[in-house]
PDB file of N, CA and C in Angstrom:
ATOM      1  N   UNK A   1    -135.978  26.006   7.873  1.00  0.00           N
ATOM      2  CA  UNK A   1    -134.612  26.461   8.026  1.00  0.00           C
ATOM      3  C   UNK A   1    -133.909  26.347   6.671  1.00  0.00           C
ATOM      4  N   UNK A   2    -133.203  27.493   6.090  1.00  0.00           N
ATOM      5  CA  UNK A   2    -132.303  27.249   5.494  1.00  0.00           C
ATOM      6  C   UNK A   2    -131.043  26.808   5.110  1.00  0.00           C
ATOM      7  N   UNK A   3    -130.873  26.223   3.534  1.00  0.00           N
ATOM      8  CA  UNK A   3    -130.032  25.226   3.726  1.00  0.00           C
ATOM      9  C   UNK A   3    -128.577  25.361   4.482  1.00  0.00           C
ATOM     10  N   UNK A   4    -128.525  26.507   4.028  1.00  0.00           N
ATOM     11  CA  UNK A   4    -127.256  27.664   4.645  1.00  0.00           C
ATOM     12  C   UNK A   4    -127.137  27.952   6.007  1.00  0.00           C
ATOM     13  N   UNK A   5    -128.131  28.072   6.398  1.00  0.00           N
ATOM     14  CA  UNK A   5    -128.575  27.953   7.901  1.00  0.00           C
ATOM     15  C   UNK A   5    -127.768  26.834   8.712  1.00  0.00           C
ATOM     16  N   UNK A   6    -128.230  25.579   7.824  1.00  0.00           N
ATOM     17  CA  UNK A   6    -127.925  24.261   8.754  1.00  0.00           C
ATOM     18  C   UNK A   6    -126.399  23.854   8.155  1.00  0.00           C
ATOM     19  N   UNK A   7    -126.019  24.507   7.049  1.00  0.00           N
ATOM     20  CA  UNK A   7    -124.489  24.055   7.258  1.00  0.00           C
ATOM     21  C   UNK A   7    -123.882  24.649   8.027  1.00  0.00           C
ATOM     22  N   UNK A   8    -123.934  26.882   8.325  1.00  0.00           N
ATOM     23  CA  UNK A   8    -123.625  27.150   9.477  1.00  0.00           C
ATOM     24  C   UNK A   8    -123.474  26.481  10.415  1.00  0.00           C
ATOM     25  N   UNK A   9    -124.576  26.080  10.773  1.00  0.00           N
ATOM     26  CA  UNK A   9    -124.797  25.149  12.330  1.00  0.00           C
ATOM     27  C   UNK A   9    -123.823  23.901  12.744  1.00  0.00           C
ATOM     28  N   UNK A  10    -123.645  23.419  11.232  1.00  0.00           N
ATOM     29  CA  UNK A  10    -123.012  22.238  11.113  1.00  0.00           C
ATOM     30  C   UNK A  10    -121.226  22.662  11.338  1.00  0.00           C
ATOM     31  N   UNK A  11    -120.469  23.519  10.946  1.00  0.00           N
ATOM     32  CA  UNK A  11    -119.665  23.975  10.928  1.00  0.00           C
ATOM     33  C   UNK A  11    -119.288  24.608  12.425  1.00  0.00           C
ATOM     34  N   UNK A  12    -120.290  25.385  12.755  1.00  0.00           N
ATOM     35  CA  UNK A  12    -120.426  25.784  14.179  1.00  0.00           C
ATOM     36  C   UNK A  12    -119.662  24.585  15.087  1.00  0.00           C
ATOM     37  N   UNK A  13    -120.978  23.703  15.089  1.00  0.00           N
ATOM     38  CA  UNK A  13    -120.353  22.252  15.716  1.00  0.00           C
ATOM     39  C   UNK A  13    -119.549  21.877  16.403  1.00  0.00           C
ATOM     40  N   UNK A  14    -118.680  21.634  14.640  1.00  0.00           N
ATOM     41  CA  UNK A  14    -117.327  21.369  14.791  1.00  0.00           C
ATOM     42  C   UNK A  14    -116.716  21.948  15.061  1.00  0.00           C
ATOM     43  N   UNK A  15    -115.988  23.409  15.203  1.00  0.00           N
ATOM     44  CA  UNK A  15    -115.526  24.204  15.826  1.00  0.00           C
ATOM     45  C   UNK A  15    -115.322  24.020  17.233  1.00  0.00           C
ATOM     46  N   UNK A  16    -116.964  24.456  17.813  1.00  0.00           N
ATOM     47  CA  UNK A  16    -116.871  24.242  19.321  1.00  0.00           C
ATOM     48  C   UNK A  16    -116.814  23.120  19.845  1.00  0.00           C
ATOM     49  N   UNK A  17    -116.808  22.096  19.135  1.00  0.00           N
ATOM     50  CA  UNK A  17    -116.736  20.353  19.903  1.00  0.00           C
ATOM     51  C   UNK A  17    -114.932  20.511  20.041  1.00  0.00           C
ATOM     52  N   UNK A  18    -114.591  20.816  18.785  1.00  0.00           N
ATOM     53  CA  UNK A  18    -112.503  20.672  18.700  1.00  0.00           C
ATOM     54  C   UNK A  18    -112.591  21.447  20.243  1.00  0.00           C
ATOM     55  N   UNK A  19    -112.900  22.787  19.995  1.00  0.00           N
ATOM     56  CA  UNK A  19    -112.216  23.765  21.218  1.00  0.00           C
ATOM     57  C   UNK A  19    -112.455  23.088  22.424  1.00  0.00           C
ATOM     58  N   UNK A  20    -113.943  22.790  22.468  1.00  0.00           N
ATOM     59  CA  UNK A  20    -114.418  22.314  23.836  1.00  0.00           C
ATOM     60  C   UNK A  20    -112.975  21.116  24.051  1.00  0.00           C
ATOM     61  N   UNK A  21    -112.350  19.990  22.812  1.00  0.00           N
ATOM     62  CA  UNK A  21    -111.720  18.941  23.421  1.00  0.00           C
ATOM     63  C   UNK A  21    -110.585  19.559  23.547  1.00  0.00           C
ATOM     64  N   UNK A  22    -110.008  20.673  23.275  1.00  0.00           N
ATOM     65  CA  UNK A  22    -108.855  21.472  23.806  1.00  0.00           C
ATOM     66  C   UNK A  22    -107.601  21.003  22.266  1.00  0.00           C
ATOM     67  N   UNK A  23    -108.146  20.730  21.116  1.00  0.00           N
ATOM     68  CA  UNK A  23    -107.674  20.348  19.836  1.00  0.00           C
ATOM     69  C   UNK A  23    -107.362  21.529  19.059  1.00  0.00           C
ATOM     70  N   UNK A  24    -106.289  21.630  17.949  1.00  0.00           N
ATOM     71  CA  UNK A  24    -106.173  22.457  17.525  1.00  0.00           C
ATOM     72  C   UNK A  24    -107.485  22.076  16.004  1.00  0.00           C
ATOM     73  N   UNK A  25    -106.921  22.752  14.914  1.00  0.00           N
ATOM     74  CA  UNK A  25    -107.714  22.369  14.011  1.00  0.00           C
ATOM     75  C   UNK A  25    -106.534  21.260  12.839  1.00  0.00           C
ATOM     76  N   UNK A  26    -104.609  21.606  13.510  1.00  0.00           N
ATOM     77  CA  UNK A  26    -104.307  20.273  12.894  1.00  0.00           C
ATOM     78  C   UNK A  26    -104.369  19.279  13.848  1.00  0.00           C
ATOM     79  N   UNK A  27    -104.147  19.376  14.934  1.00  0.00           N
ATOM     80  CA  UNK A  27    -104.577  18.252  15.418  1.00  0.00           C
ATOM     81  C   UNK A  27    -105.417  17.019  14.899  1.00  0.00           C
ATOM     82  N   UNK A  28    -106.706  18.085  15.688  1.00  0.00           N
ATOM     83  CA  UNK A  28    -107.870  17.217  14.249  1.00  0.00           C
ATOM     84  C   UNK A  28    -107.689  16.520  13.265  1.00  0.00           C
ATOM     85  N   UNK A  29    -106.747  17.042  12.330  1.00  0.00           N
ATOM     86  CA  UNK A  29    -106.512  16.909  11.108  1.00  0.00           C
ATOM     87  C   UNK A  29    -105.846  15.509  11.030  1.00  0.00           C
ATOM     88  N   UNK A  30    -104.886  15.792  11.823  1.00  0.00           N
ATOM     89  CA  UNK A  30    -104.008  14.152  11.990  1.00  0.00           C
ATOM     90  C   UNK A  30    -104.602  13.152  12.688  1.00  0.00           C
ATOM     91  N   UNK A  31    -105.796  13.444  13.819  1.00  0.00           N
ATOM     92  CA  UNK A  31    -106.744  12.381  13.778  1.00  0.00           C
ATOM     93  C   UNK A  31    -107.654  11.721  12.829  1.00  0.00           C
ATOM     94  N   UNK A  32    -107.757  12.422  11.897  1.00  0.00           N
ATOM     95  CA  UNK A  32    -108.631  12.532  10.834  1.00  0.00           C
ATOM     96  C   UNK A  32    -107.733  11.417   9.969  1.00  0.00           C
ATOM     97  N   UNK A  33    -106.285  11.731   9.373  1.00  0.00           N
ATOM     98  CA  UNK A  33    -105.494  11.678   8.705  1.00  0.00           C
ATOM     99  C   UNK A  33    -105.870  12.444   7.015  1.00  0.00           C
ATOM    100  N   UNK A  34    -106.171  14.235   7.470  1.00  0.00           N
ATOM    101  CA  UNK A  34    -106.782  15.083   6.974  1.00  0.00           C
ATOM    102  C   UNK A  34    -105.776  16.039   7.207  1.00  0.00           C
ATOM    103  N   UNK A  35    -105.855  17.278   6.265  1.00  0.00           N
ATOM    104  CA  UNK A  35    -104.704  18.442   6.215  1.00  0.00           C
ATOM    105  C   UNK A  35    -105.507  19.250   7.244  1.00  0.00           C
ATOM    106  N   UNK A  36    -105.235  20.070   8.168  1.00  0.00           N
ATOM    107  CA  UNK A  36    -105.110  21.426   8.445  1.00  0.00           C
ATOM    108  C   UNK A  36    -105.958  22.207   7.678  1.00  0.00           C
ATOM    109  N   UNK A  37    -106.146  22.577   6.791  1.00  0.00           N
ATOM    110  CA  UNK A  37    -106.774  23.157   5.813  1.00  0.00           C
ATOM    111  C   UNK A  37    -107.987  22.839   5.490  1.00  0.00           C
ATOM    112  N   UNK A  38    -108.440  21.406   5.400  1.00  0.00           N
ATOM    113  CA  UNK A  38    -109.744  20.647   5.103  1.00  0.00           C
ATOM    114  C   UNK A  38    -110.169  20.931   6.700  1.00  0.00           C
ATOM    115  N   UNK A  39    -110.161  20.776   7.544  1.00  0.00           N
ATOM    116  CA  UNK A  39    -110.531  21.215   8.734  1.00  0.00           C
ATOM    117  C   UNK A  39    -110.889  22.286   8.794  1.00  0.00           C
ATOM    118  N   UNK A  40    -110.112  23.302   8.910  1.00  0.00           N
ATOM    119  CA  UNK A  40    -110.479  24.870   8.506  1.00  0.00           C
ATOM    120  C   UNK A  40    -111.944  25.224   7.327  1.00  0.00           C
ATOM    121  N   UNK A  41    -111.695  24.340   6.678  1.00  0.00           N
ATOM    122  CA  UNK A  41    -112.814  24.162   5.066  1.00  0.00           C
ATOM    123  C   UNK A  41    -114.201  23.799   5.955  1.00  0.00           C
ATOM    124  N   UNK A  42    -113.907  23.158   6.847  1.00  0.00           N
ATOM    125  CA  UNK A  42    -114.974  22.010   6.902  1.00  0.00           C
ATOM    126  C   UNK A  42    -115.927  23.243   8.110  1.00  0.00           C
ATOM    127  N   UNK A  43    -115.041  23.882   9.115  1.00  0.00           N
ATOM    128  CA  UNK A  43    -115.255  24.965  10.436  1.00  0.00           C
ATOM    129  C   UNK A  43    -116.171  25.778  10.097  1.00  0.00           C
ATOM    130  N   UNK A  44    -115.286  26.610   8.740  1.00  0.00           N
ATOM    131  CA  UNK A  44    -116.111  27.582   7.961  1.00  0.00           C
ATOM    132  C   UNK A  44    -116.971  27.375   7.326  1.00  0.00           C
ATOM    133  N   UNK A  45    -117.684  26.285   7.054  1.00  0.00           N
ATOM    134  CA  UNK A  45    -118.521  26.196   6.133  1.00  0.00           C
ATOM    135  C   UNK A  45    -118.362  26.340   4.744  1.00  0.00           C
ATOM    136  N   UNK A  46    -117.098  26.015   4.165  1.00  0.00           N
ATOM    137  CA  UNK A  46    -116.374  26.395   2.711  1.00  0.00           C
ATOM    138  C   UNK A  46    -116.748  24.903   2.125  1.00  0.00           C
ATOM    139  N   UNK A  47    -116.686  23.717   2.989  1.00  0.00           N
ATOM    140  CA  UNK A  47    -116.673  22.404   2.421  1.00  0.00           C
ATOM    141  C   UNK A  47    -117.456  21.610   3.373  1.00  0.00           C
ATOM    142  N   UNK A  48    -118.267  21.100   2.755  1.00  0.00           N
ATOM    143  CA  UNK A  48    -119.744  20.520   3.220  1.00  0.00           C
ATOM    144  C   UNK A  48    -119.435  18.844   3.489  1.00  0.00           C
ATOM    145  N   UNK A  49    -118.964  18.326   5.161  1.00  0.00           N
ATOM    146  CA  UNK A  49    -118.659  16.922   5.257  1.00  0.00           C
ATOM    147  C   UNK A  49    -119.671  15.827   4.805  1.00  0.00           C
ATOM    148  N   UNK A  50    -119.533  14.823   4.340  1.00  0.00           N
ATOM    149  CA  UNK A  50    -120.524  14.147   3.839  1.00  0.00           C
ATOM    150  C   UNK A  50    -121.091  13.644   5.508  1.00  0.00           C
ATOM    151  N   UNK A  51    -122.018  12.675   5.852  1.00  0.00           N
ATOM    152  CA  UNK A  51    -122.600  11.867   6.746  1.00  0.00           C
ATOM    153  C   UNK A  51    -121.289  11.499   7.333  1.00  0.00           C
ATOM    154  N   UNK A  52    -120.770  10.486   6.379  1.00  0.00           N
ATOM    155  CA  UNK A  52    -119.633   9.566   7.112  1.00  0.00           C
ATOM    156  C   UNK A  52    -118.876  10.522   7.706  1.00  0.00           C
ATOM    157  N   UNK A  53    -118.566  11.168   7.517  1.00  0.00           N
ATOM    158  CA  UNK A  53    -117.598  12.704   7.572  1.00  0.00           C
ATOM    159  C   UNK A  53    -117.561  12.862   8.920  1.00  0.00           C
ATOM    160  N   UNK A  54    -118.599  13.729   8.926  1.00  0.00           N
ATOM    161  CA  UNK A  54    -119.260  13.930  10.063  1.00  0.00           C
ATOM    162  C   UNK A  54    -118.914  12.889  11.172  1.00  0.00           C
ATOM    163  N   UNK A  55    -119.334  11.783  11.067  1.00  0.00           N
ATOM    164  CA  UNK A  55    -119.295  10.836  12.308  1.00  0.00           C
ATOM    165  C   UNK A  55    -117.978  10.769  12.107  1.00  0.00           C
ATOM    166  N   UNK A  56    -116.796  10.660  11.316  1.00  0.00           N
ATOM    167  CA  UNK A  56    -115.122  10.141  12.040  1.00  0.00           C
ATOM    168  C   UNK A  56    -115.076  11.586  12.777  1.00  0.00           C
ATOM    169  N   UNK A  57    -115.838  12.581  12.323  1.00  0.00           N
ATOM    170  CA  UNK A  57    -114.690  13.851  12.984  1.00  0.00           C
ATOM    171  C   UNK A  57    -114.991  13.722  14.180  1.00  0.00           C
ATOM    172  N   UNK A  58    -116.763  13.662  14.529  1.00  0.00           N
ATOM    173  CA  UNK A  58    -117.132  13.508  15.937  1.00  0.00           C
ATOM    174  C   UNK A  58    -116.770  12.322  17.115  1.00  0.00           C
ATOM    175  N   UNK A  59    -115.975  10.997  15.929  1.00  0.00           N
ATOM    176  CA  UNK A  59    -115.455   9.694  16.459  1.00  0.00           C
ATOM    177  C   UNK A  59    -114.398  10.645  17.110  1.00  0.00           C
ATOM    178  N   UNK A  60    -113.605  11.100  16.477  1.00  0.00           N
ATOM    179  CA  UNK A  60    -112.161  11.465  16.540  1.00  0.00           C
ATOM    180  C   UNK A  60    -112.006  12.783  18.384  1.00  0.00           C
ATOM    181  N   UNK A  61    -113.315  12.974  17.682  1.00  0.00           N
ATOM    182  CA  UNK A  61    -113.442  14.336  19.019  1.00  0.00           C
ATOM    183  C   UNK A  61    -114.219  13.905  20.249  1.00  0.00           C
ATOM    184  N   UNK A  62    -114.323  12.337  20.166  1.00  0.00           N
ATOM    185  CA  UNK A  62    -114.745  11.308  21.073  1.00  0.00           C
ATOM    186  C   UNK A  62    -116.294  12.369  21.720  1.00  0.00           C
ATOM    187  N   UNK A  63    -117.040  12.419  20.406  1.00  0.00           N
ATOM    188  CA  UNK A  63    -118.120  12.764  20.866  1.00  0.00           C
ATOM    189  C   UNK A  63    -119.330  12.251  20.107  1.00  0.00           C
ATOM    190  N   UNK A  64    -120.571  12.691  20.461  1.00  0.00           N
ATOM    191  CA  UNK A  64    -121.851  12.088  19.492  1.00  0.00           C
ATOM    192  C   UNK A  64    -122.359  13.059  18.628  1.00  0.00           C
ATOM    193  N   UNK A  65    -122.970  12.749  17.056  1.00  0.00           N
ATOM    194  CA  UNK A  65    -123.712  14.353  16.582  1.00  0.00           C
ATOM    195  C   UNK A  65    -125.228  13.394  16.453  1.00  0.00           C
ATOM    196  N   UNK A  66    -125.961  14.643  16.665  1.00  0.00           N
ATOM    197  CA  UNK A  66    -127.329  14.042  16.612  1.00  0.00           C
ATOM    198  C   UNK A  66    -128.191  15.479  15.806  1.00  0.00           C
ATOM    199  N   UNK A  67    -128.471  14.986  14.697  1.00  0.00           N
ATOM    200  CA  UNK A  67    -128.876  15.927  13.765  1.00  0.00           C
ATOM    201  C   UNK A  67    -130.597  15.706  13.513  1.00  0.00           C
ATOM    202  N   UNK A  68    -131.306  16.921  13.663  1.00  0.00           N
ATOM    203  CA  UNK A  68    -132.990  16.678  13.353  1.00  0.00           C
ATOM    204  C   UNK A  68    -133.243  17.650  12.456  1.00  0.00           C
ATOM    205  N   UNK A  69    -133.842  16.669  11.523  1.00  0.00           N
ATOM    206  CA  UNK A  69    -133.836  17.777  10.196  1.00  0.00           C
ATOM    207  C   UNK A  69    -135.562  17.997   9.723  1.00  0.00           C
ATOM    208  N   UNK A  70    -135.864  19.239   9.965  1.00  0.00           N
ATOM    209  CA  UNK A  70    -137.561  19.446  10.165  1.00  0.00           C
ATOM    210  C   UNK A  70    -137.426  20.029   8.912  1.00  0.00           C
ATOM    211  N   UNK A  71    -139.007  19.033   8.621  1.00  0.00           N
ATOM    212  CA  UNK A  71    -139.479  19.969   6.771  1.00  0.00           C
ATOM    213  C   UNK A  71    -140.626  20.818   7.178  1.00  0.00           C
TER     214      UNK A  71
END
């Protein structure tokens, strides 16, 4: 899979985890204590969350990410 591939995916994610919790994307943001904008960054795939990242947003969206990364 490409690398591009799996940030799609990664971005995907987050998107549908917010919608699924009925969140906007500032919402999020102020759970985060993150702009509106970095959210949006993060949806689209414009800005790549680190690890930790990842887990507050999915803390925040009171959910789990479970990532398998095949070589």
């Amino acid at each position: 899979m490409a690398e591009q591939d799996i940030k799609q995916q990664v971005a995907n994610l987050i998107r549908e985890t917010r919608k699924e919790k009925g969140l906007t994307q500032k919402e999020l943001g102020a759970k985060l204590g993150i702009g509106e904008f970095r959210v949006n960054r993060y949806e689209n795939g414009k800005t790549n969350p680190t690890i930790e990242t990842l887990q507050e947003i999915f803390a925040a969206l009171g959910a789990t990410i479970h990532v398998v990364v095949k070589r």
